[in-house]
Protein backbone atom coordinates (compact mmCIF):
# COMPACT_ATOMS: atom_id res chain seq x y z
CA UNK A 1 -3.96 25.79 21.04
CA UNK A 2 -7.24 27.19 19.39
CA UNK A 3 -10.31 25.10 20.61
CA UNK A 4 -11.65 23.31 17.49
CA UNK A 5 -8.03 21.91 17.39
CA UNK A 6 -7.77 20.61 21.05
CA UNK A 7 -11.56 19.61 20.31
CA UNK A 8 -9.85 17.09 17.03
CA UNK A 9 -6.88 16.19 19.04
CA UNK A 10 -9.09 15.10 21.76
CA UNK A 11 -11.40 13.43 19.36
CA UNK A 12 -8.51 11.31 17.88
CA UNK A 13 -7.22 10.57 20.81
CA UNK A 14 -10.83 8.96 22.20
CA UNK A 15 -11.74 7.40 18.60
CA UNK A 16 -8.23 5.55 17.09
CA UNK A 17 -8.32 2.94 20.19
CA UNK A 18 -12.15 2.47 19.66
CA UNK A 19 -11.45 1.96 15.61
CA UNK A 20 -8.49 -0.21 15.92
CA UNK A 21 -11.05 -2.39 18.17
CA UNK A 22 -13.46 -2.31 15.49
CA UNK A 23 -10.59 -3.53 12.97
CA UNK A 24 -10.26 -6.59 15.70
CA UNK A 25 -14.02 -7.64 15.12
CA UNK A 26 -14.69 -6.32 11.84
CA UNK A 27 -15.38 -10.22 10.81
CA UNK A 28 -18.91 -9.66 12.89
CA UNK A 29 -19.82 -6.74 10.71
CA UNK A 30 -21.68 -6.79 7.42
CA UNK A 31 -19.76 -5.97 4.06
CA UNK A 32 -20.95 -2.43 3.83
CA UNK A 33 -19.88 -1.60 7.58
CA UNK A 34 -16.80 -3.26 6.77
CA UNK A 35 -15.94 -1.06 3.99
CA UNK A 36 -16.84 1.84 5.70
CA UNK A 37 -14.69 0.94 9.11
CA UNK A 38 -11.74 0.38 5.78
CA UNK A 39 -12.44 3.85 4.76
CA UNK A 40 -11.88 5.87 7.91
CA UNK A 41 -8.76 4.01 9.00
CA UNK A 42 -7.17 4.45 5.49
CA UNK A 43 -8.35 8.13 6.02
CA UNK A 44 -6.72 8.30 9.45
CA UNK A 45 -3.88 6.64 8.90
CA UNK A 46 -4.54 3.92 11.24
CA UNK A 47 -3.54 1.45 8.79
CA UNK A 48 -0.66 0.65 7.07
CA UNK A 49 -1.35 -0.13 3.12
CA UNK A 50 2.22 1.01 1.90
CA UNK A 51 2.46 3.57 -1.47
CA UNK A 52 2.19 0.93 -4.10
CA UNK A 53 3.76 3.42 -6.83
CA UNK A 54 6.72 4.76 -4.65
CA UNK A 55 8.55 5.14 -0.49
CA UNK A 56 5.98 4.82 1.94
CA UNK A 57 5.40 8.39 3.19
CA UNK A 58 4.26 7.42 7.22
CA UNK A 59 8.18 5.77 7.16
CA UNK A 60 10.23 7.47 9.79
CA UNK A 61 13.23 7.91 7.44
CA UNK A 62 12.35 9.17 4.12
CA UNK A 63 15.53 8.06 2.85
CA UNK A 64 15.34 4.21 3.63
């Protein structure tokens, strides 16, 4: 594995648990922090929004 890609997996590994904390508490930040913790996890994947137009694509079976 090349090192800037063991450096990301190693990052994602460290930062997901510390976001999905900050999705706990994110009623004690302010708006704009708020929207920015939104941003990353929809970025990351960390949350779930579904494909409003069409199958989910993070769905195990494609077919379902």
């Amino acid at each position: 594995m090349s090192s800037n890609r063991s450096t990301e997996q190693t990052y994602r590994q460290w930062s997901s648990p510390i976001l999905l904390e900050l999705k706990e508490r994110e009623h004690q930040l302010n708006p704009s922090d708020r929207q920015a913790l939104e941003n990353v996890l929809l970025e990351r994947r960390l949350i779930d929004t579904g494909n409003p137009t069409g199958n989910d694509r993070r769905k195990a079976d494609p077919a379902s």
